[in-house]
Protein backbone atom coordinates (compact mmCIF):
# COMPACT_ATOMS: atom_id res chain seq x y z
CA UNK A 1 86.42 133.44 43.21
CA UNK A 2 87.24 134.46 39.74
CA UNK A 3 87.48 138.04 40.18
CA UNK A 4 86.34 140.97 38.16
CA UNK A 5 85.71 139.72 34.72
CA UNK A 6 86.08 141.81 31.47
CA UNK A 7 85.97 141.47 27.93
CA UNK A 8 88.54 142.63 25.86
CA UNK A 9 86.84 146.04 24.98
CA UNK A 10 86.23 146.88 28.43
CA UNK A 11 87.32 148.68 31.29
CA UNK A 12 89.48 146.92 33.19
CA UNK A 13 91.95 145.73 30.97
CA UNK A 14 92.36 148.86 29.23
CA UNK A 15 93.08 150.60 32.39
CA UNK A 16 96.14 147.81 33.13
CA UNK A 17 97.18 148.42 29.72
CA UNK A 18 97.38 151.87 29.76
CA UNK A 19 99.28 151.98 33.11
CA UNK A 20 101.79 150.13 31.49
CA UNK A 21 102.37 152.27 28.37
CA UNK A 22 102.29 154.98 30.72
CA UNK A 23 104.86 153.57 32.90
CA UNK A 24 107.18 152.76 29.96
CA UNK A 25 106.81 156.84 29.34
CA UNK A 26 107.96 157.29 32.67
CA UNK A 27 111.04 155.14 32.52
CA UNK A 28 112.06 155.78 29.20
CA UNK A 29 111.92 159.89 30.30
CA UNK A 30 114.26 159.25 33.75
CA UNK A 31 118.07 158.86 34.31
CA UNK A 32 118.66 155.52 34.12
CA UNK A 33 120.37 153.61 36.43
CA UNK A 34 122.82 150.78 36.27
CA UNK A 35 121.04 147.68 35.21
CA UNK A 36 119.72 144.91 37.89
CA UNK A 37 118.72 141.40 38.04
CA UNK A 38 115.01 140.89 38.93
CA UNK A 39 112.84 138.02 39.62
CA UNK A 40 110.11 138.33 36.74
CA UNK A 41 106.59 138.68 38.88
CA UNK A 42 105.45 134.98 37.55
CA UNK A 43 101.79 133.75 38.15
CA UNK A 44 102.59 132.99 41.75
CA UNK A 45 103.98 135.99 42.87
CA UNK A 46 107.60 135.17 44.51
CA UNK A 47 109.48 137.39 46.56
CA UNK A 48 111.46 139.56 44.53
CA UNK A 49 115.40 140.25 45.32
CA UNK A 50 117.23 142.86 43.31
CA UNK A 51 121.40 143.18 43.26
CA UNK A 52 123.09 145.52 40.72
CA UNK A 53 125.49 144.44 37.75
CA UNK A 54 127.27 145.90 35.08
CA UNK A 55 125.24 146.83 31.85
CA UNK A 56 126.26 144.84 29.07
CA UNK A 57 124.33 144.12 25.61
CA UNK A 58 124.70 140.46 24.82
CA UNK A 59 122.92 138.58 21.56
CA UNK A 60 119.81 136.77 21.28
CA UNK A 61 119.64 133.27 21.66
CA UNK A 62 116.27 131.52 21.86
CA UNK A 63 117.96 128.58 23.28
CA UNK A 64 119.49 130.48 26.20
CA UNK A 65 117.14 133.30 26.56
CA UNK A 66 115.03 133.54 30.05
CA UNK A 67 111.91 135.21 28.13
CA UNK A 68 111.14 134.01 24.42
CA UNK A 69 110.68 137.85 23.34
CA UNK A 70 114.61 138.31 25.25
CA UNK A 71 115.28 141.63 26.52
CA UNK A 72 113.25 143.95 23.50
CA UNK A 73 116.40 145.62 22.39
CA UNK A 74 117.52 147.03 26.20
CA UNK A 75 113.83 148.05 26.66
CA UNK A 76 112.86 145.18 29.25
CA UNK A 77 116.20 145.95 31.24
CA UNK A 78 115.64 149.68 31.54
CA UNK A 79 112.27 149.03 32.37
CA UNK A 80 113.43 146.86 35.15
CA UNK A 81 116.18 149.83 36.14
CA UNK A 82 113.54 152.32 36.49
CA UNK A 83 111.67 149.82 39.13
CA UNK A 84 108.94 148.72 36.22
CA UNK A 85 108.83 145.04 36.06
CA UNK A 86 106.26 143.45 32.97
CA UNK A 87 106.00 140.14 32.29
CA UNK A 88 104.00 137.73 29.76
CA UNK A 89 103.50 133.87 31.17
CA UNK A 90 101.19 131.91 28.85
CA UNK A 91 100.17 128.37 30.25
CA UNK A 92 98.07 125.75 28.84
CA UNK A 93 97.20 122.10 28.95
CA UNK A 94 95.45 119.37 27.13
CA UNK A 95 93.87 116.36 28.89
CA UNK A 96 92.12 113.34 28.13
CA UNK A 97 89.78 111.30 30.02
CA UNK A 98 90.59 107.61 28.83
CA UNK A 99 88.41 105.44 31.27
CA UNK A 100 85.49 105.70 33.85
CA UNK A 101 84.65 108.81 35.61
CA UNK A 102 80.99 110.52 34.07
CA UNK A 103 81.88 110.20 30.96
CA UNK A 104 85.09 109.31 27.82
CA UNK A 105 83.02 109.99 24.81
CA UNK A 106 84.67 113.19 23.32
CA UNK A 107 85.98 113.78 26.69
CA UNK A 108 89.23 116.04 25.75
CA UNK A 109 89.67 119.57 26.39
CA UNK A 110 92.46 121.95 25.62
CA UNK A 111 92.59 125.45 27.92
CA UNK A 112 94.79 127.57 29.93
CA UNK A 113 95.52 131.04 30.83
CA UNK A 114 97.19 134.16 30.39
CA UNK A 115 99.20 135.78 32.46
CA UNK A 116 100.04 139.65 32.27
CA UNK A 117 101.74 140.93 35.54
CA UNK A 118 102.68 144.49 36.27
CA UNK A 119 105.25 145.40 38.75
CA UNK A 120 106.64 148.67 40.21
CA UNK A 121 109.42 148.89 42.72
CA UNK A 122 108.70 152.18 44.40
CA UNK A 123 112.37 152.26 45.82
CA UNK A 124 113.58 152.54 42.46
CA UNK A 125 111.26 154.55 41.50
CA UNK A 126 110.40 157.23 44.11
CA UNK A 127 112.85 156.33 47.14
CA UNK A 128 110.36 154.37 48.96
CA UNK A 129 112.79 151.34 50.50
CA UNK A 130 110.65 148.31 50.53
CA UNK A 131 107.35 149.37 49.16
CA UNK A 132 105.86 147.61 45.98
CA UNK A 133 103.15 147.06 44.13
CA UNK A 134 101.53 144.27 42.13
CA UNK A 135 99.21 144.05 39.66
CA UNK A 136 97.34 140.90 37.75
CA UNK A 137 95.08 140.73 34.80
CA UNK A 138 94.45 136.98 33.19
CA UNK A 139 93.27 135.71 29.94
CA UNK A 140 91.18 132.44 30.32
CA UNK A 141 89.43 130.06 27.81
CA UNK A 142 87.95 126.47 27.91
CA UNK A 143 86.69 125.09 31.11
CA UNK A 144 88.84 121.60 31.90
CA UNK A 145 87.74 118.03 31.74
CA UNK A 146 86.44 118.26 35.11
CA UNK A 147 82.53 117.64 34.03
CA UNK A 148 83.83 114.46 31.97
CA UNK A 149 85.45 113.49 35.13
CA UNK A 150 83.50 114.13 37.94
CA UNK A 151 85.63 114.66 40.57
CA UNK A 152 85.95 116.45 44.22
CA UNK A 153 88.97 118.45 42.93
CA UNK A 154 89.70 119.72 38.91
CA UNK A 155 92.46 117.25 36.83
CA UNK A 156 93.82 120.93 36.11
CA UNK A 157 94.06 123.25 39.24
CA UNK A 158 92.18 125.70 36.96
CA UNK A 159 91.93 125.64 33.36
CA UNK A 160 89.46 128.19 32.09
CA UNK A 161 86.57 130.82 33.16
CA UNK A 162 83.74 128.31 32.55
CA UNK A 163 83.17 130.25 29.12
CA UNK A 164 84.58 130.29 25.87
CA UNK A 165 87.16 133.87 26.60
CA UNK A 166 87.22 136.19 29.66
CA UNK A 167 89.41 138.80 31.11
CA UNK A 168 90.30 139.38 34.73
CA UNK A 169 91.15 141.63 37.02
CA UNK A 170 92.88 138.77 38.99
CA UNK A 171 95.15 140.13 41.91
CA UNK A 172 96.33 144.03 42.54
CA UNK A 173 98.32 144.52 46.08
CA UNK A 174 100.48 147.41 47.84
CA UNK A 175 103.17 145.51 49.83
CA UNK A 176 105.65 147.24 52.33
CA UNK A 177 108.43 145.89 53.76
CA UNK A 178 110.61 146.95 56.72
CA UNK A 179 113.12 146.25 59.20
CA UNK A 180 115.41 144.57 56.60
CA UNK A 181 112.38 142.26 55.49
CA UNK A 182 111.41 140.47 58.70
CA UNK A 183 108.11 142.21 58.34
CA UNK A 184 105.65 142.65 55.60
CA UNK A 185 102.40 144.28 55.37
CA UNK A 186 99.81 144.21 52.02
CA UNK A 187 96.97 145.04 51.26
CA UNK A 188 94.85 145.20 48.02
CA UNK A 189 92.96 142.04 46.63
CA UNK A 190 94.89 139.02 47.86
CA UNK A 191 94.83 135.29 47.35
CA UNK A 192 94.83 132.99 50.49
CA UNK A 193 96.13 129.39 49.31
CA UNK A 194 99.31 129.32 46.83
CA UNK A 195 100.15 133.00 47.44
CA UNK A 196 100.19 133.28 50.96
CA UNK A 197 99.54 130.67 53.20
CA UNK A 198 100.01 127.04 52.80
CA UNK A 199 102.76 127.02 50.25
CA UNK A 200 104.65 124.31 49.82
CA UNK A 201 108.27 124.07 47.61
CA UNK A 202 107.23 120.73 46.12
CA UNK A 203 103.65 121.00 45.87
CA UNK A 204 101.76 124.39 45.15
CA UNK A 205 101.91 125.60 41.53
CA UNK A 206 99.93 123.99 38.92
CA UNK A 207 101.92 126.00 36.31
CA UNK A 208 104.84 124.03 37.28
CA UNK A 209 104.52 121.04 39.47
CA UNK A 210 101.09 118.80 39.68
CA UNK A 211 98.46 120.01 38.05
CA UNK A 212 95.39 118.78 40.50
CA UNK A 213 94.15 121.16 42.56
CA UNK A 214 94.44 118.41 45.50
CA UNK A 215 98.35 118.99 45.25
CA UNK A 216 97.92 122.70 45.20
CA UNK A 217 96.37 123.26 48.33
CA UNK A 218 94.78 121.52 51.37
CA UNK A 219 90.74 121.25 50.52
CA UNK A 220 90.15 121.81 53.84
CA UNK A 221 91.20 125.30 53.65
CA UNK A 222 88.07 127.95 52.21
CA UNK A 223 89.73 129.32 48.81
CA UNK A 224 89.40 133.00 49.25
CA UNK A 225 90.25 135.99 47.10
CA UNK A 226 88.87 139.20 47.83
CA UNK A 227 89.98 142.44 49.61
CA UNK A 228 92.16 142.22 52.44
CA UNK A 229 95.02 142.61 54.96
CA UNK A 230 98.12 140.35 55.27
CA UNK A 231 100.94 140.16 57.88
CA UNK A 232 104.25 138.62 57.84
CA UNK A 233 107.00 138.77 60.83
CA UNK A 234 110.43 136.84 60.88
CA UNK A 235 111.21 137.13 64.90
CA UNK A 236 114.44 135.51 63.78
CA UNK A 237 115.61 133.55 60.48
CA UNK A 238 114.19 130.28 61.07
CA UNK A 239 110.80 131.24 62.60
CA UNK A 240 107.95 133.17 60.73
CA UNK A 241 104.55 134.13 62.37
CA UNK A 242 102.09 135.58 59.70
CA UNK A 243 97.91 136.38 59.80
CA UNK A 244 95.61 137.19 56.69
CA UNK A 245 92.21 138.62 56.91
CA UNK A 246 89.84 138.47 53.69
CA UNK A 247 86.39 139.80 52.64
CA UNK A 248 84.68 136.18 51.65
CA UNK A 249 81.85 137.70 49.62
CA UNK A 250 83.62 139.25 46.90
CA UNK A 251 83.08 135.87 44.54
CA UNK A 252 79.04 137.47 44.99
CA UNK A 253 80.50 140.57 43.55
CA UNK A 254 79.69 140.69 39.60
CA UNK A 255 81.30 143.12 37.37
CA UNK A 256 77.98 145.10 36.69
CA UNK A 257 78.26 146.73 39.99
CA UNK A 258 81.86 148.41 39.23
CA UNK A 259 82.79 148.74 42.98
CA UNK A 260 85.81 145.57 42.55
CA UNK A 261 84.57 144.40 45.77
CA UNK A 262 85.06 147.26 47.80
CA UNK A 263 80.82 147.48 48.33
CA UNK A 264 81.05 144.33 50.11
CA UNK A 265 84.49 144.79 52.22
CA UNK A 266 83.01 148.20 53.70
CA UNK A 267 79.43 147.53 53.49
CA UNK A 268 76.28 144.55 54.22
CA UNK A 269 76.81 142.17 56.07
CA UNK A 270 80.19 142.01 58.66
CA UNK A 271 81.57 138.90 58.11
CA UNK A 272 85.16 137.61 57.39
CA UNK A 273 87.78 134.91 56.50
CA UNK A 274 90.86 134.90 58.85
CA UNK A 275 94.00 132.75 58.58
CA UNK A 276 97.14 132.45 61.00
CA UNK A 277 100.04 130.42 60.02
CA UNK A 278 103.10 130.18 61.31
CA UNK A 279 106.52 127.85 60.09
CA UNK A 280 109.77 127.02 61.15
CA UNK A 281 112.52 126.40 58.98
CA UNK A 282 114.79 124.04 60.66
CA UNK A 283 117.87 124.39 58.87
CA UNK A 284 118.29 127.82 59.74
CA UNK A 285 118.41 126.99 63.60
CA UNK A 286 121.78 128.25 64.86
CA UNK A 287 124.02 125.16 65.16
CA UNK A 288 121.79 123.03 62.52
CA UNK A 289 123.26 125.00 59.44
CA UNK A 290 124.52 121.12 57.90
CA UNK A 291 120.74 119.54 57.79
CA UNK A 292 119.02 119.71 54.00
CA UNK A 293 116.25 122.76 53.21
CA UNK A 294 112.80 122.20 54.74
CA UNK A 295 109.56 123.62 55.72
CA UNK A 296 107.10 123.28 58.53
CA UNK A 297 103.86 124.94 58.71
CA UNK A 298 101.05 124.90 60.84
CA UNK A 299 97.90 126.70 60.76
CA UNK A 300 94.28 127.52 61.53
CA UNK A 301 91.37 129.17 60.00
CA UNK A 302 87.81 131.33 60.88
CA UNK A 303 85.24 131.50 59.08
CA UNK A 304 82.65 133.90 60.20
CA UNK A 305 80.12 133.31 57.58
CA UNK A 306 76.60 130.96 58.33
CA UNK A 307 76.72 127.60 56.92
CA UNK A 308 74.62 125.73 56.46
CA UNK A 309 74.21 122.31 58.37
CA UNK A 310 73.99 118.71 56.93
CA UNK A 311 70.15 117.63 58.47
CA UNK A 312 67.79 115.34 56.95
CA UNK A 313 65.42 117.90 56.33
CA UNK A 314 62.77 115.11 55.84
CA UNK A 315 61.76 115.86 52.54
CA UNK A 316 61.41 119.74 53.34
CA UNK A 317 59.12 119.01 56.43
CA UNK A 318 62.65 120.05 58.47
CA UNK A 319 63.86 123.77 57.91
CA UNK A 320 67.53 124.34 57.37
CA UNK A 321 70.00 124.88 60.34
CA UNK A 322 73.41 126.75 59.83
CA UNK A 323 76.12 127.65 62.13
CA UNK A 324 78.71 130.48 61.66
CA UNK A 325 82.10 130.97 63.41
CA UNK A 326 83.56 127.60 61.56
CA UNK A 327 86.96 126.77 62.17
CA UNK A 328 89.91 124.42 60.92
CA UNK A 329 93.37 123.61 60.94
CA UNK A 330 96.36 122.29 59.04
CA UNK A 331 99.66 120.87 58.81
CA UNK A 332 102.39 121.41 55.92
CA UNK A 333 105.70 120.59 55.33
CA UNK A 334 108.52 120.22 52.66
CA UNK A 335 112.16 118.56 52.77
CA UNK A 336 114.93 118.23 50.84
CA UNK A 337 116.35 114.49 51.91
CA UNK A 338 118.82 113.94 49.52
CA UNK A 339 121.16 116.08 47.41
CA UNK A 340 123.64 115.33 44.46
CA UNK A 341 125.78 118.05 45.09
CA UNK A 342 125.72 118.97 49.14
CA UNK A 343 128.89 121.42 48.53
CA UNK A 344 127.31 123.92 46.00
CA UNK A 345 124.29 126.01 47.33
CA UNK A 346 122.91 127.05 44.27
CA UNK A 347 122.44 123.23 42.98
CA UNK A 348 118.96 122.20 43.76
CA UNK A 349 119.41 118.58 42.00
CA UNK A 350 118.38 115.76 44.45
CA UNK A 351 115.15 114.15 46.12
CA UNK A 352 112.45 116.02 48.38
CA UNK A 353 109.10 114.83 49.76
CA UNK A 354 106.29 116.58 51.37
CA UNK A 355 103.05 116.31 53.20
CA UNK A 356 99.60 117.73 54.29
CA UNK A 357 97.06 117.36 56.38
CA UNK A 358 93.73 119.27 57.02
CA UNK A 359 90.50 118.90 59.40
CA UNK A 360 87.47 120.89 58.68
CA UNK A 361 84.34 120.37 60.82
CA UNK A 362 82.21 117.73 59.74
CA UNK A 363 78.46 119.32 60.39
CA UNK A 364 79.44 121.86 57.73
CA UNK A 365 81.77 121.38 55.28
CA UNK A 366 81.52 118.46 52.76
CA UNK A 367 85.02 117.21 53.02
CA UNK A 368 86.05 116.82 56.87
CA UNK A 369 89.53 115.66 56.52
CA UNK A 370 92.14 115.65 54.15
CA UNK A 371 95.53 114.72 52.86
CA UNK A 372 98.46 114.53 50.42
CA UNK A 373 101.68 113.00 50.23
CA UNK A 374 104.41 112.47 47.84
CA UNK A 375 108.02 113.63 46.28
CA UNK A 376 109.74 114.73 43.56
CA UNK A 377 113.58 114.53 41.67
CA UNK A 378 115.00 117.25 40.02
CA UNK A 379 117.83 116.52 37.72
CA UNK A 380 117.04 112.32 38.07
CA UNK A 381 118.07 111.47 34.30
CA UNK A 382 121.77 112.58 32.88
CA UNK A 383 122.37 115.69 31.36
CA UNK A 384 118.87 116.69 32.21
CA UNK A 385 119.37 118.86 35.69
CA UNK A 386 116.23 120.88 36.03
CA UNK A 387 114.04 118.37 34.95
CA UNK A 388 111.72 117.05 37.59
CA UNK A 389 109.97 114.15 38.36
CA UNK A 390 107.11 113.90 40.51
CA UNK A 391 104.64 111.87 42.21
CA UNK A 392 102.02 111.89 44.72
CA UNK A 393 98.89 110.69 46.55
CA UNK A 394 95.75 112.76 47.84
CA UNK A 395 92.56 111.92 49.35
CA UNK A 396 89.62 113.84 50.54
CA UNK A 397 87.80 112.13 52.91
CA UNK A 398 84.01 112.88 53.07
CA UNK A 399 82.32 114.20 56.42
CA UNK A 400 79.99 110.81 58.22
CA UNK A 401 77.24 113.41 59.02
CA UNK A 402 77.18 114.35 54.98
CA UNK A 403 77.08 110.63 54.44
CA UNK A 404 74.57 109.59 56.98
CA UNK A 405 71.88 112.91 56.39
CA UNK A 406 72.57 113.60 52.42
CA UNK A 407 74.17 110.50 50.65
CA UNK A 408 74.71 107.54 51.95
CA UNK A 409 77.43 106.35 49.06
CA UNK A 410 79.31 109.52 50.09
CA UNK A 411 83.01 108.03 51.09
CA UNK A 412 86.05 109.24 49.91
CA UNK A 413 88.10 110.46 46.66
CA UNK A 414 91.85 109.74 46.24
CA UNK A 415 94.25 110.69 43.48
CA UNK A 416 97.71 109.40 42.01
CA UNK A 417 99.60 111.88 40.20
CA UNK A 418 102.72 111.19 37.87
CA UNK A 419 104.36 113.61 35.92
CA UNK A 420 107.72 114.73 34.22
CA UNK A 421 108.52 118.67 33.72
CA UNK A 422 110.65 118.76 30.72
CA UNK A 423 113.23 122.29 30.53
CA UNK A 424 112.61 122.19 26.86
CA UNK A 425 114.38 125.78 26.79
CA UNK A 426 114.84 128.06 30.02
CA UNK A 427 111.34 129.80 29.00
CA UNK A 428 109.78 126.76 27.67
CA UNK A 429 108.54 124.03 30.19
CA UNK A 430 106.80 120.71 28.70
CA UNK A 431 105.39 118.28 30.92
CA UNK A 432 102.86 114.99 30.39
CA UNK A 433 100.90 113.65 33.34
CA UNK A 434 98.94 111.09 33.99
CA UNK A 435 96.00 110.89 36.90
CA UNK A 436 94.51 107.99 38.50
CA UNK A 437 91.33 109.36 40.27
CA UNK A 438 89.18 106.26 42.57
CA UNK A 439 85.89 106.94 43.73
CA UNK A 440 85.46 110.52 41.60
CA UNK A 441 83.17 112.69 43.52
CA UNK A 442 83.96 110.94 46.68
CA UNK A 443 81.03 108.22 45.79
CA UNK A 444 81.25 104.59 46.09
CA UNK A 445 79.06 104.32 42.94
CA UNK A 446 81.46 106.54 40.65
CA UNK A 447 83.78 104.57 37.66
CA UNK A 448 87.42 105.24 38.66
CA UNK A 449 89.00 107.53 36.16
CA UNK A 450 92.06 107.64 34.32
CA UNK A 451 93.55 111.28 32.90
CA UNK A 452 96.28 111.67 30.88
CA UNK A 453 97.34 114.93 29.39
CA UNK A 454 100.16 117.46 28.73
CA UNK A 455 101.11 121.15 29.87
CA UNK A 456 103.30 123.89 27.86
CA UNK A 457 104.36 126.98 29.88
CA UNK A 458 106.29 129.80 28.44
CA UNK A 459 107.19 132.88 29.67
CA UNK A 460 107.99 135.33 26.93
């Protein structure tokens, strides 16, 4: 699930690096055009909306300034002109684990990633009205706490590669969009959960909200990232229908082969991941225009690969069974129920909870049902509006056939979650957290552990 992995010194990443150079050539060479104000193409891509201003050269202030490295002397904004949009988002975390779980003896790690995303609005660039496309390569060291710990899901969504340094190839898509954006189409190498399907505004980026993968996503959902097809149609402005289609053995895809995945999408074995989703967004509903900003999503799953069953083979005296065509479902939603300042749009201070809940089948898949709760404050403490607190609970609830044929201690995992994002600077985020985790692994037998740690995010 990692992608195409490079070192520094090898393909890959020179190839992303020299498309950007090359597209700073091309800008620099055009007409430009009056200057715009674009969404930077973060680590969770968001949709990007463009409106055009009057140029004007203003001075550095790192106290003020959206990026650390500001605007490069004019070069970033006429970049962003000429429909080239590059941006730098570094995020890392230490954590601690202070009690129980496997083990607290020199139990502290300190990783994080790299983010270097590459953007080109072909409208801007070519007169192509909605067409786009993204590109990804990450930077990741240090592994997590997550063997100190034990647990079903990481105290860090994802800290590291599992080595000491790696480059990746992360994410690269086309997108079009048409009709005035109520549809979308992609395709390239896409990501299912966070990107795509089962987002959530309170609870689905470990950059800047919780940081345990159990408040990321729904475990019941298969992560996938591979080649693939996405869909996305807005019949009207509070309903959305959208379907996703993904190659699920590119993670057996190493870099030696030098295909990225496309030998596996278009050859061996024909088998897929699909995912439909669809939401409604209730305070767009003509007539409901006074209720508070919300989300509701539900959606299903295939999974077209063999599994493998959970049997008592008997010591090996049984031979494996597996079954393929496994399906789940999901539910998801976000709400804003409270706001401090109901007459200004733009002012996202107040309170908003959230929710999910998952079922997976239990013959096959390890954790049969799951769920999360919780809520968060933005702007709770004077003075301090974009500062949010946070909290939540999650559980992963074992499958009864895992526990009955493969471990009989198998039960269930739950996590508490507290944490405080702190807008040090508008491209500086600090934020400590602190995990409970009972029953790591999901056994009865496991020490409940405590994690305590802190993330730094800047975007330069």
């Amino acid at each position: 699930m990692d992608g195409i992995r490079f070192r520094l010194s090898h393909y890959g990443a020179q190839v992303f690096l020299v498309v950007l150079f090359l597209a700073a050539g091309v800008a620099v060479g055009q007409e430009q055009p009056a200057a715009s104000e674009t969404k930077p193409a973060e680590e969770v891509e968001k949709t990007t909306v463009t409106t055009t201003t009057t140029t004007t050269t203003t001075s550095y202030d790192i106290l003020t300034t959206k990026r650390l490295t500001g605007d490069w002397g004019g070069a970033r904004t006429s970049l962003e002109d000429a429909g080239i949009n590059f941006s730098f988002l570094l995020g890392t975390m230490s954590q601690f684990n202070f009690r129980g779980g496997i083990n607290t003896h020199n139990a502290h790690e300190t990783g994080g990633k790299a983010f270097y995303n590459l953007e080109f609005d072909f409208d801007k660039m070519f007169g192509l009205k909605g067409a786009t496309f993204f590109g990804r390569c990450i930077q990741t060291w240090n592994s997590g706490i997550g063997r100190h710990v034990g647990s079903l899901t990481p105290p860090y969504y994802s800290a590291g590669s599992g080595g000491d340094q790696a480059w990746t190839l992360d994410k690269w898509w086309y997108r079009q969009r048409l009709f005035d954006d109520r549809l979308e189409f992609r395709l390239g190498k896409l990501l299912n959960i966070a990107d795509l399907i089962d987002k959530n505004v309170y609870a689905d980026n470990y950059l800047g909200k919780f940081m345990n993968r159990a408040f990321v996503h729904n475990m019941t959902i298969p992560t996938t990232k591979g080649l693939g097809a996405f869909v996305r149609w807005w019949p009207v402005d509070w309903l959305y229908v959208q379907a996703l289609a993904l190659d699920p053995d590119y993670s057996q895809t190493t870099c030696s082969h030098g295909w990225g995945g496309f030998d596996t999408a278009f050859g061996g074995e024909d088998r897929f991941r699909a995912f439909w989703e669809f939401g409604v967004l209730p305070a767009k509903v003509p007539g409901w225009e006074k209720l508070l900003p919300g989300h509701y999503r539900f959606g299903w799953w295939l999974d077209s690969q063999p599994k493998t069953k959970f049997i008592d083979t008997l010591g090996g005296l049984r031979a494996d069974q597996h079954r393929s065509g496994d399906v789940g479902f999901y539910f998801n939603f976000d709400q804003l129920v409270w706001k401090e300042n109901p007459t200004d749009v733009k002012d996202k201070q107040g309170l908003g909870v959230f929710g999910r809940y998952g079922f997976a089948h239990g013959d096959v898949n390890r954790i049969n049902h799951f769920w999360s709760a919780g809520a968060a404050y933005q702007g709770l403490v004077p003075s301090r509006d974009k500062d949010v607190l946070g909290f939540g609970v999650a559980q992963s609830i074992l499958s009864k056939t895992y526990r009955h044929n493969v471990d009989s201690r198998a039960d269930r995992e739950t996590i508490y979650e507290l944490y405080y994002a702190i807008h040090v600077t508008p491209w500086c985020v600090i934020t400590p957290d602190v995990q409970v985790i009972t029953n790591p692994g999901g056994s009865k037998d496991a020490r409940d552990a405590l994690v305590g740690g802190v993330r730094v995010k800047i975007a330069f």
